[in-house]
C-alpha atoms as a PDB file:
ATOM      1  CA  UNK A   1      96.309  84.365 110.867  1.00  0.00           C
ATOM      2  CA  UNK A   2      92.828  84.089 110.364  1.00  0.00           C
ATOM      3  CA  UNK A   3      90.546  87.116 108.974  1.00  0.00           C
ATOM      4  CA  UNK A   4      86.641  86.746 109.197  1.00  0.00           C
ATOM      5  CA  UNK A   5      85.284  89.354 107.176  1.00  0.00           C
ATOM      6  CA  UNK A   6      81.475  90.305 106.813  1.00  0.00           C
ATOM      7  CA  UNK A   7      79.867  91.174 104.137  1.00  0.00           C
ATOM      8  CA  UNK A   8      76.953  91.412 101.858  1.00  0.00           C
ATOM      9  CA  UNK A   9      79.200  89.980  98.941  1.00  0.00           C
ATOM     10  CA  UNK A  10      80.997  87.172  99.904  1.00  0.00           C
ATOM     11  CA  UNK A  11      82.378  86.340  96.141  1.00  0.00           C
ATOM     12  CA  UNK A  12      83.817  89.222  95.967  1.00  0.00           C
ATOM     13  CA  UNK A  13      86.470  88.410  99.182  1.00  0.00           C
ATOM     14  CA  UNK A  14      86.700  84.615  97.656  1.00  0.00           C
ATOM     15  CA  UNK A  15      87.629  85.079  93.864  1.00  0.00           C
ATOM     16  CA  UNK A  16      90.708  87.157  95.224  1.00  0.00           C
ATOM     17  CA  UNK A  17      91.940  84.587  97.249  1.00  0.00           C
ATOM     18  CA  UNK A  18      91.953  82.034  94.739  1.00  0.00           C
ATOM     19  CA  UNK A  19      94.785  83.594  93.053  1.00  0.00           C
ATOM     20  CA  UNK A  20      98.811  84.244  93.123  1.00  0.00           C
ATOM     21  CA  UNK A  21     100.500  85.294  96.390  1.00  0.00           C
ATOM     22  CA  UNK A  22      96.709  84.609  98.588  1.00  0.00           C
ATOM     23  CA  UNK A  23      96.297  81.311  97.182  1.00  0.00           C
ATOM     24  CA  UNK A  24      99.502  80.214  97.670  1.00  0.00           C
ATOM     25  CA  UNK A  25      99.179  81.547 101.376  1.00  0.00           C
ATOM     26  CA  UNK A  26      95.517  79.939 101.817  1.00  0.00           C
ATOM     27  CA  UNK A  27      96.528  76.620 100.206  1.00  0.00           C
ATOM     28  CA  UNK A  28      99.732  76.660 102.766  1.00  0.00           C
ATOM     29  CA  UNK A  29      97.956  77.473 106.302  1.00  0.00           C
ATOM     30  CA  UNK A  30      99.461  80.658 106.266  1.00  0.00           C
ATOM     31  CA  UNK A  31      96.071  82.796 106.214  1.00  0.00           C
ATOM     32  CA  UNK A  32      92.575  81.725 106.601  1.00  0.00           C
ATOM     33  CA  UNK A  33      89.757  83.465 105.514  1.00  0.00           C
ATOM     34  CA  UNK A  34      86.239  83.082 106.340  1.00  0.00           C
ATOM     35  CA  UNK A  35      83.086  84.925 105.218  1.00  0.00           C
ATOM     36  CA  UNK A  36      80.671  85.524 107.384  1.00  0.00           C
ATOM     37  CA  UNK A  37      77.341  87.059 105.039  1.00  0.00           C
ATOM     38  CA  UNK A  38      74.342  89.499 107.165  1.00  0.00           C
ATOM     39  CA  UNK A  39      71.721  88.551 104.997  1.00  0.00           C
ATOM     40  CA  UNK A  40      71.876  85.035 106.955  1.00  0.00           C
ATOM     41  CA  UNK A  41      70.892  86.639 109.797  1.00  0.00           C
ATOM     42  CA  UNK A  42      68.038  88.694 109.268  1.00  0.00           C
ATOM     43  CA  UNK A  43      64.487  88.264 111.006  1.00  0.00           C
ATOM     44  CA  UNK A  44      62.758  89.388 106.854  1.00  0.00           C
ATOM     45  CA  UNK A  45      62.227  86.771 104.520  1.00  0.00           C
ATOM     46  CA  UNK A  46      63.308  88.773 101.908  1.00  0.00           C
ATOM     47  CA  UNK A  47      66.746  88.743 103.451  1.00  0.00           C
ATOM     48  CA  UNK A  48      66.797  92.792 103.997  1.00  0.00           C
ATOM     49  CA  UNK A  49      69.851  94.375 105.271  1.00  0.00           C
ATOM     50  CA  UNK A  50      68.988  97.796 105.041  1.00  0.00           C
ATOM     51  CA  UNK A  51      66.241 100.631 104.562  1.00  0.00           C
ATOM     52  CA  UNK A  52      65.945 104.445 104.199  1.00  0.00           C
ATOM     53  CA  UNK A  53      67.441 107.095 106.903  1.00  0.00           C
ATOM     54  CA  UNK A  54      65.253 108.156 109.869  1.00  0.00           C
ATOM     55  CA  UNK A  55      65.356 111.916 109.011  1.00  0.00           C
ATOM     56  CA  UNK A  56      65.273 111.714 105.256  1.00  0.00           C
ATOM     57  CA  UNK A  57      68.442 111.795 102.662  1.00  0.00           C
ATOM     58  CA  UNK A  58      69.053 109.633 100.301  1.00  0.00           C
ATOM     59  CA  UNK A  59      70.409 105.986  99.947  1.00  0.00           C
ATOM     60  CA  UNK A  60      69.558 103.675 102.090  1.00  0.00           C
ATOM     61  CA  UNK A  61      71.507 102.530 105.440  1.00  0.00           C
ATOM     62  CA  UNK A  62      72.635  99.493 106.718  1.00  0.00           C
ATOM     63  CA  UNK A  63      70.089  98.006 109.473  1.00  0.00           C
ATOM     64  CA  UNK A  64      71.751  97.418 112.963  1.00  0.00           C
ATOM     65  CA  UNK A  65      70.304  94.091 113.719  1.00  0.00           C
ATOM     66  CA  UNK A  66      71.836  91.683 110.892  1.00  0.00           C
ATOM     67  CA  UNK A  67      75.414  92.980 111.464  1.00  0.00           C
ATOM     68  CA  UNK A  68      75.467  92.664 114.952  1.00  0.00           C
ATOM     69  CA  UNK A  69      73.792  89.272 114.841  1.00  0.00           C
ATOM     70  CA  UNK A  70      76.245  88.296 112.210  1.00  0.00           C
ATOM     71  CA  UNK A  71      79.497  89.739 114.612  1.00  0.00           C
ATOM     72  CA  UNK A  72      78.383  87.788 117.877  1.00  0.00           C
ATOM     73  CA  UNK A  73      78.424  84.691 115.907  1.00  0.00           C
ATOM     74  CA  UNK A  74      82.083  84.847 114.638  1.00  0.00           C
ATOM     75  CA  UNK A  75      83.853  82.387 116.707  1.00  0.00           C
ATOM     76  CA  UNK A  76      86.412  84.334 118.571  1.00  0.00           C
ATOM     77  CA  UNK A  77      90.118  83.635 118.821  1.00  0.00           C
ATOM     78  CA  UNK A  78      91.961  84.629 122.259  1.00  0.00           C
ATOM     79  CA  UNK A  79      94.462  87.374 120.340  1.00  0.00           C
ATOM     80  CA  UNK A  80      91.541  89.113 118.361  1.00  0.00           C
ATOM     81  CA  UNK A  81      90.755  92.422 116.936  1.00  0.00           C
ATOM     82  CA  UNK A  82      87.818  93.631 115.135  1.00  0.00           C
ATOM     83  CA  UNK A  83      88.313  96.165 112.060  1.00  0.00           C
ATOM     84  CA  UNK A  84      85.304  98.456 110.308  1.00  0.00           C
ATOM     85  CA  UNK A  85      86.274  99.502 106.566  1.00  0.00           C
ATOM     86  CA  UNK A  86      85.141 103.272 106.589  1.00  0.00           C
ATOM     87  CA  UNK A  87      86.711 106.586 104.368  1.00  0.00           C
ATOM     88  CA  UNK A  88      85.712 107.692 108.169  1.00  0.00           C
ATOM     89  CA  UNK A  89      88.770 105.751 109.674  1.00  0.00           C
ATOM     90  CA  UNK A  90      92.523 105.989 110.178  1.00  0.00           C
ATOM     91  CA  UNK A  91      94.692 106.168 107.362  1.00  0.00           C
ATOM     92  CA  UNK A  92      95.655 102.438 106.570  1.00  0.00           C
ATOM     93  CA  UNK A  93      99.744 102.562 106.849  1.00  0.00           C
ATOM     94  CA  UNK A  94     102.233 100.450 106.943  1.00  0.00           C
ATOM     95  CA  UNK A  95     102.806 100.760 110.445  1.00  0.00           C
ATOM     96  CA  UNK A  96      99.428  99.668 110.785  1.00  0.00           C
ATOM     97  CA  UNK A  97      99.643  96.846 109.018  1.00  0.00           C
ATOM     98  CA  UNK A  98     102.606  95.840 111.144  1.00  0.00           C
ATOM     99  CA  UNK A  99     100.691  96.384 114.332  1.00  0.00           C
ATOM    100  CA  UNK A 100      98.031  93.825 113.009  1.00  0.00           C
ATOM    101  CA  UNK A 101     100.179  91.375 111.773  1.00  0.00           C
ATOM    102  CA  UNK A 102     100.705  91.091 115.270  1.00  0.00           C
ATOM    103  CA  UNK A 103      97.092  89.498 115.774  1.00  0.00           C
ATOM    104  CA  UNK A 104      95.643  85.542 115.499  1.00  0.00           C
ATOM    105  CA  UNK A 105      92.374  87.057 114.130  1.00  0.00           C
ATOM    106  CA  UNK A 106      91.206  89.789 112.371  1.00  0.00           C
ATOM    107  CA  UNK A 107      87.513  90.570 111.989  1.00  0.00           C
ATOM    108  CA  UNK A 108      86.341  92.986 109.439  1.00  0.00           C
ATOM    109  CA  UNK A 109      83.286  94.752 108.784  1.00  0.00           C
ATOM    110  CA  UNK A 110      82.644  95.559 105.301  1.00  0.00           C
ATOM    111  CA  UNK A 111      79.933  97.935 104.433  1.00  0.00           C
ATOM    112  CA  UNK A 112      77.665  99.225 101.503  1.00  0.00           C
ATOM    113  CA  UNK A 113      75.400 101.730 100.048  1.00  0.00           C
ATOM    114  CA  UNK A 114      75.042 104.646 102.446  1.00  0.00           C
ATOM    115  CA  UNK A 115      76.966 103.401 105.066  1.00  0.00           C
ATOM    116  CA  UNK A 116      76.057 101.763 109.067  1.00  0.00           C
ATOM    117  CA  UNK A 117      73.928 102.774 111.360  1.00  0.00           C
ATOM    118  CA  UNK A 118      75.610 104.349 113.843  1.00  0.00           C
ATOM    119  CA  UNK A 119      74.585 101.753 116.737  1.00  0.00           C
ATOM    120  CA  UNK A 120      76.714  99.000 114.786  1.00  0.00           C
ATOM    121  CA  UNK A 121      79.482 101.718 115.652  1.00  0.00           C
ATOM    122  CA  UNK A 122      78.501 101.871 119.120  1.00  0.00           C
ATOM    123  CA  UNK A 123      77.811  98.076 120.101  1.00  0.00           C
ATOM    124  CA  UNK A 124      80.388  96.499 118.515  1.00  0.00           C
ATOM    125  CA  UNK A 125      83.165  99.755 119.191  1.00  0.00           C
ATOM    126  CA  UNK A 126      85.385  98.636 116.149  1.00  0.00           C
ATOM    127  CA  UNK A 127      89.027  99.825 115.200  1.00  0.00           C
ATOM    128  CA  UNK A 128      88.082 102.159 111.932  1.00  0.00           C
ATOM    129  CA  UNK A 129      90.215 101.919 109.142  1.00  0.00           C
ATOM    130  CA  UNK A 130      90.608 104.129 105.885  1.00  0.00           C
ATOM    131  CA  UNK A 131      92.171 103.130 102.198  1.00  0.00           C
ATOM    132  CA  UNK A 132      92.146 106.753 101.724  1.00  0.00           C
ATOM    133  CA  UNK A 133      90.720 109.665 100.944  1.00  0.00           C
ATOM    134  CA  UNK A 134      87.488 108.696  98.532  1.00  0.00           C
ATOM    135  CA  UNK A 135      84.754 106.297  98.889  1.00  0.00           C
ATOM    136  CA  UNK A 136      83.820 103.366  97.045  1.00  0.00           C
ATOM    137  CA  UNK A 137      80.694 101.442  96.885  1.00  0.00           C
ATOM    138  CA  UNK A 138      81.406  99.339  99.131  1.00  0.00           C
ATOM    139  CA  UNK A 139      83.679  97.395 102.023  1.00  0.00           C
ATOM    140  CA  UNK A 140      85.010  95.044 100.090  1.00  0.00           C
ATOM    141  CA  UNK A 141      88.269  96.055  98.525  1.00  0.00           C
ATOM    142  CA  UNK A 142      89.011  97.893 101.186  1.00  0.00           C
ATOM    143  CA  UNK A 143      89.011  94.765 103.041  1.00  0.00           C
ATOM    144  CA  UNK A 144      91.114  92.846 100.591  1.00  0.00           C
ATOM    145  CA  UNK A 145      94.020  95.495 100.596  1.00  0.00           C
ATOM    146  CA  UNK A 146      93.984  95.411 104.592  1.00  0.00           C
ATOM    147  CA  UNK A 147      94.084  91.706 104.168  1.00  0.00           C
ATOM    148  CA  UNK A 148      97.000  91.802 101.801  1.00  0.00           C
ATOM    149  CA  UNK A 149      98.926  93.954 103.222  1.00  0.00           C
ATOM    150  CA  UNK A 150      98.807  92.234 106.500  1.00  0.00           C
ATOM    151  CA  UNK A 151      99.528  89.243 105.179  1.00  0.00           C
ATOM    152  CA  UNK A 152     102.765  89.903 103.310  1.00  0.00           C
ATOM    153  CA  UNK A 153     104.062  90.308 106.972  1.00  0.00           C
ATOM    154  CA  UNK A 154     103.230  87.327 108.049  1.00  0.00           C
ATOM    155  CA  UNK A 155     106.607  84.694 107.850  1.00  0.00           C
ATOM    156  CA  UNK A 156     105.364  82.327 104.750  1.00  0.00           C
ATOM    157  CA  UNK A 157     103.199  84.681 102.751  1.00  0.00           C
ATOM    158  CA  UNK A 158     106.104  85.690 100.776  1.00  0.00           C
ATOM    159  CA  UNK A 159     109.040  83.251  99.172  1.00  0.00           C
ATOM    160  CA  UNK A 160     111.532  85.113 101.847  1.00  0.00           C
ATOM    161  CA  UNK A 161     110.063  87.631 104.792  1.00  0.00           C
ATOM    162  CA  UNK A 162     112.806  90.065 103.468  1.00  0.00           C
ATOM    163  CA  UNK A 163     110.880  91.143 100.593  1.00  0.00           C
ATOM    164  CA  UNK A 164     108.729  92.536 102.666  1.00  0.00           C
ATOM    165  CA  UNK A 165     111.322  94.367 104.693  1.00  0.00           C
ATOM    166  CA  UNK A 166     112.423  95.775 101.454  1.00  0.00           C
ATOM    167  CA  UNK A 167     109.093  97.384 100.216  1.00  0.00           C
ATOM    168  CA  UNK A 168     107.987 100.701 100.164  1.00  0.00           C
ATOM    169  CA  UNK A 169     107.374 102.345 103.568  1.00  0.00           C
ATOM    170  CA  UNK A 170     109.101  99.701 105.512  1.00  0.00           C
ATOM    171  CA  UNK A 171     111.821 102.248 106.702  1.00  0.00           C
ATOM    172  CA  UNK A 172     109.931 105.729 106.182  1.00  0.00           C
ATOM    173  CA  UNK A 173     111.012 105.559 102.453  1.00  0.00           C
ATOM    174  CA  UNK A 174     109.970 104.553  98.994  1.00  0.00           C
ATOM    175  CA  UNK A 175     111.219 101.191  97.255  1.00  0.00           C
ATOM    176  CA  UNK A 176     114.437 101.854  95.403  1.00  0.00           C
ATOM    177  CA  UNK A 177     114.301 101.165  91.191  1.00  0.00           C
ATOM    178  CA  UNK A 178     114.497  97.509  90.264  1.00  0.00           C
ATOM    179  CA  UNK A 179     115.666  95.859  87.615  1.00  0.00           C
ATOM    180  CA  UNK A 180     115.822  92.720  85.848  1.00  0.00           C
ATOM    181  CA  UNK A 181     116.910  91.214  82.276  1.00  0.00           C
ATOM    182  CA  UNK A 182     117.380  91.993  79.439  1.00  0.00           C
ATOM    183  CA  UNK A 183     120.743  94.409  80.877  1.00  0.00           C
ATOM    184  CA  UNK A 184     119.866  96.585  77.730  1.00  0.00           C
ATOM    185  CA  UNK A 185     115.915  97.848  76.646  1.00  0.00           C
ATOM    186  CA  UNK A 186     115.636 100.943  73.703  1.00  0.00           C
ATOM    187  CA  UNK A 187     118.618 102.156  74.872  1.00  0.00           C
ATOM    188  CA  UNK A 188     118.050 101.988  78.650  1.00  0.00           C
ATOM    189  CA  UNK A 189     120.909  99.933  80.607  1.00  0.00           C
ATOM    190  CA  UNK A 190     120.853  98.774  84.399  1.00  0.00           C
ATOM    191  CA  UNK A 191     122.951 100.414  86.306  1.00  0.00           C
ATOM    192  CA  UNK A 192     126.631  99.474  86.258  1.00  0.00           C
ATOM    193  CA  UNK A 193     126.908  99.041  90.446  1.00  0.00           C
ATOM    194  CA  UNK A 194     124.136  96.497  90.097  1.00  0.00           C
ATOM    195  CA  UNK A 195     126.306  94.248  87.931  1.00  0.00           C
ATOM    196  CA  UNK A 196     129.590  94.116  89.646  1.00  0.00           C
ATOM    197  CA  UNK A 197     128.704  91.928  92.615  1.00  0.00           C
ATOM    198  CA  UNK A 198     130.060  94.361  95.311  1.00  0.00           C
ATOM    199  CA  UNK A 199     127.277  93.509  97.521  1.00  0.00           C
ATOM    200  CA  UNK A 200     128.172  96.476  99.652  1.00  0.00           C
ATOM    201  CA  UNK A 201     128.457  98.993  96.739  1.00  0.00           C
ATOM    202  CA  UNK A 202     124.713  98.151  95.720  1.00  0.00           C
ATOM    203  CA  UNK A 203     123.223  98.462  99.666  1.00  0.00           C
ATOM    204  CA  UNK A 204     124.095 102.185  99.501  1.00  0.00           C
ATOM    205  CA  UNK A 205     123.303 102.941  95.743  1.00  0.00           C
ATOM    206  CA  UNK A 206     120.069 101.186  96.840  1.00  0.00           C
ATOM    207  CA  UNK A 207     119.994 103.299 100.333  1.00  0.00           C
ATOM    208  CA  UNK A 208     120.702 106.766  98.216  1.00  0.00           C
ATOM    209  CA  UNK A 209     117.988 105.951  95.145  1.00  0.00           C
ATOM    210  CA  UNK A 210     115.237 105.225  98.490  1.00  0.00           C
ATOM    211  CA  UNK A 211     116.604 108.520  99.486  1.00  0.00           C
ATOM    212  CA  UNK A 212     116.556 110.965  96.450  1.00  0.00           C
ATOM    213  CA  UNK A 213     112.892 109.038  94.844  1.00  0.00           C
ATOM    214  CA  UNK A 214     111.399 109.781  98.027  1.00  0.00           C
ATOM    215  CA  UNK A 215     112.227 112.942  98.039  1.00  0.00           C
ATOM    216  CA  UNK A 216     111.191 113.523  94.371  1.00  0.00           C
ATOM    217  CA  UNK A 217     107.936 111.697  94.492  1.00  0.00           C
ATOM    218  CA  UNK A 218     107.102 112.066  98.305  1.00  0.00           C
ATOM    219  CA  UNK A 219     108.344 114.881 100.129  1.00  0.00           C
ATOM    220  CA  UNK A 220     106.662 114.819 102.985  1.00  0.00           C
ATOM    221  CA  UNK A 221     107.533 111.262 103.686  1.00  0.00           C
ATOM    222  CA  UNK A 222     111.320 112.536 103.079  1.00  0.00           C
ATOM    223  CA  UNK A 223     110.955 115.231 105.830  1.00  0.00           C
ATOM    224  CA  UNK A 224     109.407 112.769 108.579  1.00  0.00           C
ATOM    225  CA  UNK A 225     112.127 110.495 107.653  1.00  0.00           C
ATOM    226  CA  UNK A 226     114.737 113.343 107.542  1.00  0.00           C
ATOM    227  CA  UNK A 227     113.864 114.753 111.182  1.00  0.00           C
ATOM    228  CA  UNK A 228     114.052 111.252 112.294  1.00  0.00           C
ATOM    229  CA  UNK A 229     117.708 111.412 111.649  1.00  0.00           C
END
């Protein structure tokens, strides 16, 4: 999978990668990522990107010219899709990230200050993605959590593609409680059925605790996975 991302702050896409589970993933072929920086397109010698609204407001907005410039010269792949990191987007989901996972390349579109002109919108007609509900000041991690998340699906990312299956979401439900050693902390002991090797005693203890901590901490995701029953 390769992901070419643009944006104004290249660093800030490359220190993350040279860490943990991304590294590893990089440094094994699994991923590629490539950054891809507007500024290197602009027809100012002062390298400007952006400039105040037509119709007044504050901020300033993101100038049409160096993005697109910067998008038609990202070598395309044949299975491609092209992402823009807005709080103006689709919810990103798990589902989502599934769907993508399915792609060679991703191309993202990171953005800053007060936003893109709307004719980057309309030239380049990206997919528009959300993180959620709140903005930040800027594209960037955004990206890097659609990034991540796409890559733990892909087969190498992780030491075994199950984990993945196993996380949060995967099924409509929350992650059931994990443990590991010591068996007793303060007081607090891991569960007997986890300890007596019946392998199919612990895949429904595990099944009910996704069940009744979804239910606690998410409802709602409990009542689109109940009516799926």
């Amino acid at each position: 999978m390769r992901f070419d991302v643009l944006t104004l702050f290249p660093e800030l896409i490359q220190s993350h990668m040279g860490f943990s589970i991304m590294k590893r993933a990089s440094d094994d072929g699994v991923i590629e990522v490539v950054t891809h920086n507007p500024r290197d397109y602009t027809h100012d010698k002062h390298r400007k990107v952006d400039d105040t609204p037509f119709g007044g407001g504050v901020g300033m907005v993101l100038m049409p010219q160096p993005y697109v410039d910067c998008y038609e010269n990202v070598s395309r792949l044949e299975n491609s899709v092209t992402i823009m990191m807005t709080p103006q987007g689709e919810p990103l989901t798990d589902g989502i990230s599934n769907e993508l996972a399915q792609y060679k390349q991703i191309i993202i579109l990171c953005g800053h200050y007060e936003g893109f002109d709307e004719r980057i919108r309309e030239i380049i007609k990206p997919r528009e993605i959300s993180v959620g509900d709140f903005v930040l000041t800027g594209g960037e991690l955004p990206a890097l959590c659609l990034i991540d998340s796409v890559s733990r699906k892909l087969d190498g990312t992780l030491g075994k593609i199950e984990s993945a299956h196993d996380d949060s979401f995967s099924d409509g439900l929350l992650e059931y409680p994990q443990y590991t050693k010591p068996r007793v902390y303060r007081g607090l002991e891991v569960p007997e059925v986890l300890l007596n090797g019946n392998h199919k005693m612990i895949e429904e203890y595990r099944k009910e605790q996704k069940i009744i901590r979804t239910k606690q901490k998410r409802p709602d995701l409990y009542e689109k996975w109940k009516n799926k029953q």
